[in-house]
C-alpha atoms as a PDB file:
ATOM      1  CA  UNK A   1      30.741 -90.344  -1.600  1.00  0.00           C
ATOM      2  CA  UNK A   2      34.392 -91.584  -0.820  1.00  0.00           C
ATOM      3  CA  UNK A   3      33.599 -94.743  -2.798  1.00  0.00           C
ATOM      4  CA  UNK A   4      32.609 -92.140  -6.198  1.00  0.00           C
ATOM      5  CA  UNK A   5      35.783 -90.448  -5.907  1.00  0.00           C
ATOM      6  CA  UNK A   6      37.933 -93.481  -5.709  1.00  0.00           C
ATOM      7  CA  UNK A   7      36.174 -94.772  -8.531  1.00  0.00           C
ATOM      8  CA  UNK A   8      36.309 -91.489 -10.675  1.00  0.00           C
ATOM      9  CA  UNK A   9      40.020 -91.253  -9.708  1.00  0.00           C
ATOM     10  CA  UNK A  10      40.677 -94.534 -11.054  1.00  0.00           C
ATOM     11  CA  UNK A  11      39.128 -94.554 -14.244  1.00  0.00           C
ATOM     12  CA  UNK A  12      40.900 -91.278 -14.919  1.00  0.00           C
ATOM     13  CA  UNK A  13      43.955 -93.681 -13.679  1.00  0.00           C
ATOM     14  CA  UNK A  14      45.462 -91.198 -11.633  1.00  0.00           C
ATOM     15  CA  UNK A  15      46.501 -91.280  -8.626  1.00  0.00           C
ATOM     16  CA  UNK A  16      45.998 -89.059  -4.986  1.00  0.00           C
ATOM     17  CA  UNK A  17      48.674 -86.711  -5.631  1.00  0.00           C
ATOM     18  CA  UNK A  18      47.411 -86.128  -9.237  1.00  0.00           C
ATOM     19  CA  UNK A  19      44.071 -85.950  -8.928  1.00  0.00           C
ATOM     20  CA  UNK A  20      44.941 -83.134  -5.893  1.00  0.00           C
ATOM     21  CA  UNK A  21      47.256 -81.263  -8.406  1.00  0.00           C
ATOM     22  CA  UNK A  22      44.142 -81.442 -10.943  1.00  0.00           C
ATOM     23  CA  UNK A  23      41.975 -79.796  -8.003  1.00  0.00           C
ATOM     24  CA  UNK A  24      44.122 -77.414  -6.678  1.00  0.00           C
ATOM     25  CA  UNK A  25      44.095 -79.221  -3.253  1.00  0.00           C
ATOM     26  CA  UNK A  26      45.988 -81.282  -0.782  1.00  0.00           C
ATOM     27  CA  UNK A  27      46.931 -85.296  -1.163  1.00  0.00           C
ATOM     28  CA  UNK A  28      45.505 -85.332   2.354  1.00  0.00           C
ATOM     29  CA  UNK A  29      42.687 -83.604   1.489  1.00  0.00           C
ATOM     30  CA  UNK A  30      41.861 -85.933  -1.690  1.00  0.00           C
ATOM     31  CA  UNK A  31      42.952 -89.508   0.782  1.00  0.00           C
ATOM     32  CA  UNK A  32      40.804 -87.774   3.505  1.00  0.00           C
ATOM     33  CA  UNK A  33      37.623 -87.620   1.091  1.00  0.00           C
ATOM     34  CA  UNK A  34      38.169 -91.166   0.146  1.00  0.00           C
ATOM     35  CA  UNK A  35      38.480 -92.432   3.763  1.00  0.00           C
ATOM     36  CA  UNK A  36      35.523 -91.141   4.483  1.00  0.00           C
ATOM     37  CA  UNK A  37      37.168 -88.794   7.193  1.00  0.00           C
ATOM     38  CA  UNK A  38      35.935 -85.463   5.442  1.00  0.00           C
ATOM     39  CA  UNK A  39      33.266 -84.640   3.000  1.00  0.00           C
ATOM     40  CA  UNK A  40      34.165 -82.579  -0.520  1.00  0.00           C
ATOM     41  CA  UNK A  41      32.623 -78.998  -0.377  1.00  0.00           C
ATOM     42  CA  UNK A  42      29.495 -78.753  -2.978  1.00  0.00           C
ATOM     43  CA  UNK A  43      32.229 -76.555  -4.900  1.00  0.00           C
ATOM     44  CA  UNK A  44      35.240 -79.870  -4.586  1.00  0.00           C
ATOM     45  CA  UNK A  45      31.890 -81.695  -5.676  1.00  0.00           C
ATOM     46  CA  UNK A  46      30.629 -79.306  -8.918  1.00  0.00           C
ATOM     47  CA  UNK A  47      34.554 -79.392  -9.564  1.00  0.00           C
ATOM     48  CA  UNK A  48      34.353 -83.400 -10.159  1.00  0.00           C
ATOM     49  CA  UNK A  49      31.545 -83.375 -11.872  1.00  0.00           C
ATOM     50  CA  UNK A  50      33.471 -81.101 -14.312  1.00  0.00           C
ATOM     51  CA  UNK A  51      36.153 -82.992 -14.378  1.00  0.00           C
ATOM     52  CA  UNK A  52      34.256 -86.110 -15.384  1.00  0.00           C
ATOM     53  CA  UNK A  53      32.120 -84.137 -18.146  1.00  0.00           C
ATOM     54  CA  UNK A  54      35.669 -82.938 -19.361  1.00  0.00           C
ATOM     55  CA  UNK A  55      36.676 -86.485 -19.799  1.00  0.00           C
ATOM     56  CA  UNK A  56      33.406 -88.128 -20.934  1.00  0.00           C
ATOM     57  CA  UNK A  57      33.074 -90.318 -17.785  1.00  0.00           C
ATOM     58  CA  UNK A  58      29.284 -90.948 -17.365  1.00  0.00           C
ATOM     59  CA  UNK A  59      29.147 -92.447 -13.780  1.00  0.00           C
ATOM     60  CA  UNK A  60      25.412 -93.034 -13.558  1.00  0.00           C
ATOM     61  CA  UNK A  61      25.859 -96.569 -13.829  1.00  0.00           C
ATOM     62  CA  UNK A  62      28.207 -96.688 -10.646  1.00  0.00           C
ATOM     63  CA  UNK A  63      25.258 -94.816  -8.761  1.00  0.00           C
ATOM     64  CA  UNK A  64      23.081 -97.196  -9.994  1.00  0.00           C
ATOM     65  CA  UNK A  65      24.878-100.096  -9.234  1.00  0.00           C
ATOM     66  CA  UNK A  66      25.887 -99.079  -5.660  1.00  0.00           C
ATOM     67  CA  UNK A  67      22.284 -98.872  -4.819  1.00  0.00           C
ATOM     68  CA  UNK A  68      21.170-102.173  -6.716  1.00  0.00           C
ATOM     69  CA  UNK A  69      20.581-104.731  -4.041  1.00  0.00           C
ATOM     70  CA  UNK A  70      22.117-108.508  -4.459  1.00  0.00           C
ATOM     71  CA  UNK A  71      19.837-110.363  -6.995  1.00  0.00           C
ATOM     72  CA  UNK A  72      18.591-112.824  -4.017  1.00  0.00           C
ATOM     73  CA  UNK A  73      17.256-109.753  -2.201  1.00  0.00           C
ATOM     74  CA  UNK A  74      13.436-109.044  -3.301  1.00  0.00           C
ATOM     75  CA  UNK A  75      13.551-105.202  -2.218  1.00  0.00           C
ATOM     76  CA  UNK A  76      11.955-101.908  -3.665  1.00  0.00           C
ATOM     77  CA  UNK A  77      13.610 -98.441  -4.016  1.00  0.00           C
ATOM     78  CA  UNK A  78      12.177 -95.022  -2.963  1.00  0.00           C
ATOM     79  CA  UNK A  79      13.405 -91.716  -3.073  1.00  0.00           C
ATOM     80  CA  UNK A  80      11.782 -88.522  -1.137  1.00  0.00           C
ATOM     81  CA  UNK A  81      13.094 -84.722  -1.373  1.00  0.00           C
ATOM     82  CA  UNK A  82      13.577 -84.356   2.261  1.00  0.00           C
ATOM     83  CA  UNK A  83      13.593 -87.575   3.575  1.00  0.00           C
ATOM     84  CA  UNK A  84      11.002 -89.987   5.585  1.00  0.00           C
ATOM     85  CA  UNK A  85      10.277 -88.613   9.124  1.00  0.00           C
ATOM     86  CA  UNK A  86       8.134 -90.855  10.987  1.00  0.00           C
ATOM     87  CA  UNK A  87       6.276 -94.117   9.707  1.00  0.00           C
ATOM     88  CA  UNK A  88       5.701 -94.633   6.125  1.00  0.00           C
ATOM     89  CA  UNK A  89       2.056 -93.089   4.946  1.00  0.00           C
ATOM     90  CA  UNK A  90       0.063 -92.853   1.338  1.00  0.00           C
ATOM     91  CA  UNK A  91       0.878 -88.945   1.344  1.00  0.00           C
ATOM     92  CA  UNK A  92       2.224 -88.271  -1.769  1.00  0.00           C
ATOM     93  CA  UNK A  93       0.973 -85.740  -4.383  1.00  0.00           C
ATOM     94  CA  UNK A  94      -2.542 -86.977  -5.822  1.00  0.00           C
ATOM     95  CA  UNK A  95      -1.584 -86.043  -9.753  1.00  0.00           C
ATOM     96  CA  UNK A  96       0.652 -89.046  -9.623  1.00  0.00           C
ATOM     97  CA  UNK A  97       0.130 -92.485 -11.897  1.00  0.00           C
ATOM     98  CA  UNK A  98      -2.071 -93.999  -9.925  1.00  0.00           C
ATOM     99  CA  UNK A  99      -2.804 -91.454  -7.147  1.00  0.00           C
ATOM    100  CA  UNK A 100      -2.246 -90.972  -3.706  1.00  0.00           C
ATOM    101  CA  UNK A 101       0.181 -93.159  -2.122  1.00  0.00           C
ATOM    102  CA  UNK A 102       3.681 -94.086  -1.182  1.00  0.00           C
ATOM    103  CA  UNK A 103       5.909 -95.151  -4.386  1.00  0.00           C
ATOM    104  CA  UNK A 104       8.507 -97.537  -5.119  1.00  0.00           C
ATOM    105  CA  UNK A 105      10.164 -99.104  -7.789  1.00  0.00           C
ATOM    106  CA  UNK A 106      11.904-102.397  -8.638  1.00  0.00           C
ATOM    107  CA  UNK A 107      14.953-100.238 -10.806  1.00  0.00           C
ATOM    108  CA  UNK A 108      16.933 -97.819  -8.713  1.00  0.00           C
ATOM    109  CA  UNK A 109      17.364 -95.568 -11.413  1.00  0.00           C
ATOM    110  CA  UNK A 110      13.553 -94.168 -12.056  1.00  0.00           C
ATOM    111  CA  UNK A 111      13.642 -92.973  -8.151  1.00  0.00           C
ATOM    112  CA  UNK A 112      17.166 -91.811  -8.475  1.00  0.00           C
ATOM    113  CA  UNK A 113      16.622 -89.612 -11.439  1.00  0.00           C
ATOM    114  CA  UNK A 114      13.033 -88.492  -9.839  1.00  0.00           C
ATOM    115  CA  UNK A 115      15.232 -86.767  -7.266  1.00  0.00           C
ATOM    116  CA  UNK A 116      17.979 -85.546  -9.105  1.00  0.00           C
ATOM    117  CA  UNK A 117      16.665 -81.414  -9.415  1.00  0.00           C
ATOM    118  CA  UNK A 118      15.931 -81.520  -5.412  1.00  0.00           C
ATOM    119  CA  UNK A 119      18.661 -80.096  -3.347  1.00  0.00           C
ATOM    120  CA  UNK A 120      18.910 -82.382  -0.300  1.00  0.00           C
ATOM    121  CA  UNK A 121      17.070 -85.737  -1.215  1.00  0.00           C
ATOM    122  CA  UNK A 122      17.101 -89.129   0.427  1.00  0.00           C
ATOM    123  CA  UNK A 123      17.246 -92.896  -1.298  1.00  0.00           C
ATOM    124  CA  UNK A 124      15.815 -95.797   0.283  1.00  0.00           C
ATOM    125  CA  UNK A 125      16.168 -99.574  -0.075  1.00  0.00           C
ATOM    126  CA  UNK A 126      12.545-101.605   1.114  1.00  0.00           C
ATOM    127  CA  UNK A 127      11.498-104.673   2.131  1.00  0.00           C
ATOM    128  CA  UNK A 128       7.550-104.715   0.982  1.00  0.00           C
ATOM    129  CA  UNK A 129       5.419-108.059   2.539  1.00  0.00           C
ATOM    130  CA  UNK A 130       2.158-108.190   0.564  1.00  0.00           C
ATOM    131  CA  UNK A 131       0.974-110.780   2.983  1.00  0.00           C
ATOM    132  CA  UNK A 132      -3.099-110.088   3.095  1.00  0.00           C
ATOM    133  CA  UNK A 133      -3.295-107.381   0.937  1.00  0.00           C
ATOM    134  CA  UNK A 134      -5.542-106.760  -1.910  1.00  0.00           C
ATOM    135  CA  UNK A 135      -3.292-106.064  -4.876  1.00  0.00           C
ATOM    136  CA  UNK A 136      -4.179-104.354  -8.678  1.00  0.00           C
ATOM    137  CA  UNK A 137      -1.610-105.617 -10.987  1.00  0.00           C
ATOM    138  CA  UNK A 138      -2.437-103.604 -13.715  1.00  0.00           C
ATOM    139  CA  UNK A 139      -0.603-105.114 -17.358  1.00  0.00           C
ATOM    140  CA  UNK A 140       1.012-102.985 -20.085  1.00  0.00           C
ATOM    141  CA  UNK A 141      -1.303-101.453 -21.970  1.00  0.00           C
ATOM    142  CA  UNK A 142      -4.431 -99.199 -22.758  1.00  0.00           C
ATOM    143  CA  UNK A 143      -5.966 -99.810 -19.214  1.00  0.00           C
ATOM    144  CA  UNK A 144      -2.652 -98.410 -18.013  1.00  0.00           C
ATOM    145  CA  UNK A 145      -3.032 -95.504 -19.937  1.00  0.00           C
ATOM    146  CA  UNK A 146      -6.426 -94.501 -19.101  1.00  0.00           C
ATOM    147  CA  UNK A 147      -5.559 -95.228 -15.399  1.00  0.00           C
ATOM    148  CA  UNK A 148      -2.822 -92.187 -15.424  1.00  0.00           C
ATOM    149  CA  UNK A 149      -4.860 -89.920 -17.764  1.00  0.00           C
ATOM    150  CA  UNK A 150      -7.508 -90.704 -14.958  1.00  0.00           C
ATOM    151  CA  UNK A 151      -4.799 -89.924 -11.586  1.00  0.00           C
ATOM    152  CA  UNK A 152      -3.348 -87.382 -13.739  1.00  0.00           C
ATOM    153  CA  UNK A 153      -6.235 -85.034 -14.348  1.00  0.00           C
ATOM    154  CA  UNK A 154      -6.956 -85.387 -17.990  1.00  0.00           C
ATOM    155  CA  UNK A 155     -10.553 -87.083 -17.703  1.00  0.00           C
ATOM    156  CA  UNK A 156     -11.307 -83.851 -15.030  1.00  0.00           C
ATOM    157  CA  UNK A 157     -15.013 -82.964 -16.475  1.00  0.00           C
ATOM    158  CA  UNK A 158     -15.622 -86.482 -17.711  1.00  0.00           C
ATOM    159  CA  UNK A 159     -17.271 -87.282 -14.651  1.00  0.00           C
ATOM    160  CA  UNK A 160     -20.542 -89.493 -15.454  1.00  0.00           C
ATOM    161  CA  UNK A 161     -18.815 -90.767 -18.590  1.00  0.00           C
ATOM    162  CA  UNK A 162     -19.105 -94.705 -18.452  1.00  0.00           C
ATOM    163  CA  UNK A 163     -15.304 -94.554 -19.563  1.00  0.00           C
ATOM    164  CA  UNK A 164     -14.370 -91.937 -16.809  1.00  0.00           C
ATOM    165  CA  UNK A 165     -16.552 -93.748 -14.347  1.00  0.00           C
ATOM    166  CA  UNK A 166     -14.595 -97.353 -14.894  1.00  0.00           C
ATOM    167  CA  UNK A 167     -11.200 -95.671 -14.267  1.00  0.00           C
ATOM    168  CA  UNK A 168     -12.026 -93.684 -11.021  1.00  0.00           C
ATOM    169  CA  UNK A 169     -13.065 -96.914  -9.788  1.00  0.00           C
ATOM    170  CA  UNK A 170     -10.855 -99.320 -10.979  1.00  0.00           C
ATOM    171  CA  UNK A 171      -8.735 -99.167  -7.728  1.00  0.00           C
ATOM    172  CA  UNK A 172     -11.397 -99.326  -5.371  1.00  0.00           C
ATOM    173  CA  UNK A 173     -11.142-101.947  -2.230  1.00  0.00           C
ATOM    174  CA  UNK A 174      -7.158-102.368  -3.062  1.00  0.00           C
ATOM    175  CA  UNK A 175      -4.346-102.073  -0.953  1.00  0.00           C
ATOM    176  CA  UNK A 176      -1.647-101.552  -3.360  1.00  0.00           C
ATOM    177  CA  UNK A 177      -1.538-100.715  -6.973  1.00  0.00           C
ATOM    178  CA  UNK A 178       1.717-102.489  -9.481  1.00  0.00           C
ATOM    179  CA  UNK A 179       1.514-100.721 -12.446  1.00  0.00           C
ATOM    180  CA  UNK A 180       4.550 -99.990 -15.453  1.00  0.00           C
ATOM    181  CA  UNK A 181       6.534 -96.847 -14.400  1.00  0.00           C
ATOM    182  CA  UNK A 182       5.772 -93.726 -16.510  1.00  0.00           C
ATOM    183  CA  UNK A 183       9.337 -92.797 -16.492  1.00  0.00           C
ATOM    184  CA  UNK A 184      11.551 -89.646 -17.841  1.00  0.00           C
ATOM    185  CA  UNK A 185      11.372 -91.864 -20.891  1.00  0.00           C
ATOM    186  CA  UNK A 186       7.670 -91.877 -21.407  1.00  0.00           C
ATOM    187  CA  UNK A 187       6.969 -88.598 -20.350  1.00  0.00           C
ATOM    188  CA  UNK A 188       6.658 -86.670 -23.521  1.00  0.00           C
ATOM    189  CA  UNK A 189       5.043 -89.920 -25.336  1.00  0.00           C
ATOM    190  CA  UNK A 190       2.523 -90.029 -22.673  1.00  0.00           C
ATOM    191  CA  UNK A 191       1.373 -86.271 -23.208  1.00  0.00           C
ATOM    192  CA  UNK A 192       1.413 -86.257 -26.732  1.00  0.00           C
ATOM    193  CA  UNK A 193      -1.662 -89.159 -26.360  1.00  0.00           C
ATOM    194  CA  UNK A 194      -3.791 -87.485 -23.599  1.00  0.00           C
ATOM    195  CA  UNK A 195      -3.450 -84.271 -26.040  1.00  0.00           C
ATOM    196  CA  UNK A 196      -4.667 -85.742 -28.829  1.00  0.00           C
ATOM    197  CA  UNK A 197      -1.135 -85.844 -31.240  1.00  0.00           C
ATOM    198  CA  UNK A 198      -0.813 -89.551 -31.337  1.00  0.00           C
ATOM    199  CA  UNK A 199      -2.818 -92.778 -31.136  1.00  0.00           C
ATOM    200  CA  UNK A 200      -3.455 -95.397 -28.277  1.00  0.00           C
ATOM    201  CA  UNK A 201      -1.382 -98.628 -31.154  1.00  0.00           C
ATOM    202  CA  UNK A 202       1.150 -95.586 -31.270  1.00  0.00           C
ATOM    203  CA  UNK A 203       1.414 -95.162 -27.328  1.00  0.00           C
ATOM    204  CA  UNK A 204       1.572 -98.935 -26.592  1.00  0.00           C
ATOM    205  CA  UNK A 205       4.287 -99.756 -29.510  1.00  0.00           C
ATOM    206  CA  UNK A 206       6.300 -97.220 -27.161  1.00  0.00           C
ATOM    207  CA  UNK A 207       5.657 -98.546 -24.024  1.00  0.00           C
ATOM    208  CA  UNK A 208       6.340-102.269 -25.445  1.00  0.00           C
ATOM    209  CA  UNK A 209       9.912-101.063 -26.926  1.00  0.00           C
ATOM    210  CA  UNK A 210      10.813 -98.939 -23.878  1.00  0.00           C
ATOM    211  CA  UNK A 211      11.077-102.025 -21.583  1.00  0.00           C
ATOM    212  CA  UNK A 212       9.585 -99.795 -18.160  1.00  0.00           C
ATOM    213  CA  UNK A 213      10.183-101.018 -14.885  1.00  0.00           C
ATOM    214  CA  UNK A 214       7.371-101.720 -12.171  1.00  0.00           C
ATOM    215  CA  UNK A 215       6.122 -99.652  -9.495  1.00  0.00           C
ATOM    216  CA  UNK A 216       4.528-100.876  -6.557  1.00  0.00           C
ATOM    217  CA  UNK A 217       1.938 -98.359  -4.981  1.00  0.00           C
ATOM    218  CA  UNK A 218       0.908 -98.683  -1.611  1.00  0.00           C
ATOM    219  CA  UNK A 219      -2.587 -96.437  -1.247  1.00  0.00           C
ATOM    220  CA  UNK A 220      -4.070 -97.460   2.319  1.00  0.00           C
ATOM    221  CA  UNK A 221      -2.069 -97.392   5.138  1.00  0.00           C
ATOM    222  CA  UNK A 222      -2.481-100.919   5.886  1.00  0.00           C
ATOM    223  CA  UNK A 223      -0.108-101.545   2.773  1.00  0.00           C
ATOM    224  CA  UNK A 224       2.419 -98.991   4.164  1.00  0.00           C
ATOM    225  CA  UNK A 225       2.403-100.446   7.537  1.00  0.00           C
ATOM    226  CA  UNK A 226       4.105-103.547   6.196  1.00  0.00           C
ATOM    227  CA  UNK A 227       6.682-101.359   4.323  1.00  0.00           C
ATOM    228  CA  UNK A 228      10.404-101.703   6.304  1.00  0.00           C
ATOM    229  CA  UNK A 229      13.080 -99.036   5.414  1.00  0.00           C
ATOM    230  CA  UNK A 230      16.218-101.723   4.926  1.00  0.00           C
ATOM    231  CA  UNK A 231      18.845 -98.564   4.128  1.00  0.00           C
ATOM    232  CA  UNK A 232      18.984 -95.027   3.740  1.00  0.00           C
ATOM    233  CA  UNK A 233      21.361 -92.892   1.839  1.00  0.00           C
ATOM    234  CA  UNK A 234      21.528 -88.934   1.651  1.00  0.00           C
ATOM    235  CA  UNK A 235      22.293 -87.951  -2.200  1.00  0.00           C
ATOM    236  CA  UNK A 236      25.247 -85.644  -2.129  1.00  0.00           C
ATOM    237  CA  UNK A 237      25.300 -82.868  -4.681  1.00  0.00           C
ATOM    238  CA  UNK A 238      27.749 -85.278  -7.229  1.00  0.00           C
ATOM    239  CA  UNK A 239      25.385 -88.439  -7.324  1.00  0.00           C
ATOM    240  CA  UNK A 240      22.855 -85.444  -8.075  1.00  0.00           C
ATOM    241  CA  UNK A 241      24.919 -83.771 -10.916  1.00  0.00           C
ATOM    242  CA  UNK A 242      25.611 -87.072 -12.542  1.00  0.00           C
ATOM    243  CA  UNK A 243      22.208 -88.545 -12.279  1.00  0.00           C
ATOM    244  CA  UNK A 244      20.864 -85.210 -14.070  1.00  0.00           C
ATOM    245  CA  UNK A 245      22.752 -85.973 -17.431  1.00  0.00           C
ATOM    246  CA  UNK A 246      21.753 -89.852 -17.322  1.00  0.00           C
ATOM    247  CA  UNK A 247      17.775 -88.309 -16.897  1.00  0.00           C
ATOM    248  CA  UNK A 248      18.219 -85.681 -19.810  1.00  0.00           C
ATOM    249  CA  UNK A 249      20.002 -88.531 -22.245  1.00  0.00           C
ATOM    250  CA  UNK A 250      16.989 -91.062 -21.527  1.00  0.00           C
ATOM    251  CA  UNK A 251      14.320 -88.884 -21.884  1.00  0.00           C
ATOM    252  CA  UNK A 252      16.044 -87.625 -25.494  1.00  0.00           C
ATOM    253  CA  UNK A 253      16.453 -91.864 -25.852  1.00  0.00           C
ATOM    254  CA  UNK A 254      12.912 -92.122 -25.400  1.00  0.00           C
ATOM    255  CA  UNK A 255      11.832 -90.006 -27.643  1.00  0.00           C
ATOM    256  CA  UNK A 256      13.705 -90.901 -30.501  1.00  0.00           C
ATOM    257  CA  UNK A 257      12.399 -94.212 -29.921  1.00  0.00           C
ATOM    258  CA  UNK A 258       8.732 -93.316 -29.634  1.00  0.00           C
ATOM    259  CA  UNK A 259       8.987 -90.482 -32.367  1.00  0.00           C
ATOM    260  CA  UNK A 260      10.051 -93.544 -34.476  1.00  0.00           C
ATOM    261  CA  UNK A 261       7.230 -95.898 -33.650  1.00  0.00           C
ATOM    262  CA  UNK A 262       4.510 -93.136 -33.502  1.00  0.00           C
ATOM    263  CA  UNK A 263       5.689 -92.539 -37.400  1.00  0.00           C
ATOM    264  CA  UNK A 264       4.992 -96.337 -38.115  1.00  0.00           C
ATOM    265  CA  UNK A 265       1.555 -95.877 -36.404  1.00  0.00           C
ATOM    266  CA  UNK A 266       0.506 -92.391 -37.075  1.00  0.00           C
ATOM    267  CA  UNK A 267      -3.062 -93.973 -38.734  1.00  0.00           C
ATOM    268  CA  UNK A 268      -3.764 -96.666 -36.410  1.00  0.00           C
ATOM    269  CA  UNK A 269      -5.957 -97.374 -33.910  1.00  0.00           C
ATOM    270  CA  UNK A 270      -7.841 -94.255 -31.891  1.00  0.00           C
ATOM    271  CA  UNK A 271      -7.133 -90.939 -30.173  1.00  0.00           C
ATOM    272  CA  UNK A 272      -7.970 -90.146 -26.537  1.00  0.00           C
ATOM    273  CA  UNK A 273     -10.805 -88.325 -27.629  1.00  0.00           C
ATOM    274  CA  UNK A 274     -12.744 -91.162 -29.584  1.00  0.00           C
ATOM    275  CA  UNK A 275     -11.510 -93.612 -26.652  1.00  0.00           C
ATOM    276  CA  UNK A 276     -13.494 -91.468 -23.872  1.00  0.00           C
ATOM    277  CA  UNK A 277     -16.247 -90.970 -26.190  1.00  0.00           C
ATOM    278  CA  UNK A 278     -16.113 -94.744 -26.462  1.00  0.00           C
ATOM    279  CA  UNK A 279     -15.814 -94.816 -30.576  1.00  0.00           C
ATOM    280  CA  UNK A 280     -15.514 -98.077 -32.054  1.00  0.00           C
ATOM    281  CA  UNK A 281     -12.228 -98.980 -34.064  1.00  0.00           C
END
């Protein structure tokens, strides 16, 4: 937090004494905040978040960037809504990608912007040895696709289908699962193919532009027992403001992208339908 301030304050290039006058607060109080001595209140916070919408300073890259380990460090990100307590476990909702499991990514920004609606969340840093464990590397593509619809519910009442039947399986006998991240960016793309409103050539074209990051899924708790939490970071109410606008503006990103692609594509290749019923191109 005293870090964000300094930096806001200095790319407004002002300095303590004006950036208290802007607040309506004390030079002490502003050099206390950035000395880490005392904390802004969530209304000091919502205050500087205004003030940096009022001068157009998107600081989602700082956030990013102060969480973004050194390029020799091979680490993971996480972020939970109340925090870890106890060891690391494959409890998380099973409606995600690829199931139940414990989530990371290799870009601190999809976890980061994950968070950003819950009111007291928690980032992580991880060191993840794969040493021994059985590992699905699933590639950008259609398998990808069918693997969410699958983990996501949208093949519920398929069961006995040879298509259903390959995805519920697919995972079976791993330890982890590294798969694209189905970001804020995809979301809307991703519904509009298991509903039927745009093709599997459309979907990928997206997913090629949109340059996703990887996740790394640990499902057994083998996998999660070789999961070490390097750092930890509460997410003050600010980091949470900003990181709100940067989701909204890449999920709009997204689908302009997509809507343009989908347009290029909107007679190629096969529905989600035809694909479960296993219809030839």
């Amino acid at each position: 937090m005293k870090d964000l301030i300094k930096t806001i304050r200095t790319k407004l290039n002002l300095n303590q004494e004006q950036l208290a006058s802007l607040m309506g607060v004390s030079p002490v109080t502003v050099n206390r905040w950035e000395n880490g001595k005392a904390k802004p209140s969530l209304m000091a916070q919502k205050q500087l978040y205004e003030i940096c919408v009022g001068h157009q300073l998107d600081l989602a890259e700082y956030i990013v960037e102060r969480e973004q380990a050194d390029e020799n460090q091979h680490v993971l990100y996480h972020a939970s809504r109340f925090g870890i307590s106890g060891s690391i476990q494959p409890i998380s909702r099973s409606r995600c990608d690829f199931g139940r499991g414990f989530y990371m990514g290799t870009d601190p920004i999809q976890p980061l912007t994950l968070v950003c609606n819950e009111k007291n969340p928690v980032f992580y840093t991880l060191e993840f040895n794969m040493e021994n464990l059985r590992v699905l590397d699933v590639e950008m593509g259609l398998d990808w696709a069918m693997l969410i619809a699958y983990y996501r519910g949208y093949m519920d009442g398929e069961a006995g289908n040879m298509i259903y039947e390959k995805y519920a399986h697919m995972a079976d006998g791993y330890d982890v699962i590294i798969g694209y991240i189905a970001n804020d960016r995809m979301y809307q793309v991703l519904t509009d193919f298991f509903e039927r409103r745009i093709t599997d050539t459309a979907l990928i074209g997206s997913l090629s532009a949109l340059k996703l990051g990887r996740q790394y899924v640990a499902i057994t708790e083998k996998a999660c027992d070789q999961i070490r939490i390097i750092k930890e970071r509460p997410l003050q109410k600010l980091d949470l403001m900003i990181l709100k606008d940067r989701s909204v503006v890449r999920r709009k990103e997204g689908i302009a992208l997509a809507d343009r692609i989908v347009t290029e594509h909107r007679r190629d290749g096969r529905y989600f339908d035809e694909i479960l019923r296993g219809d030839a191109l």
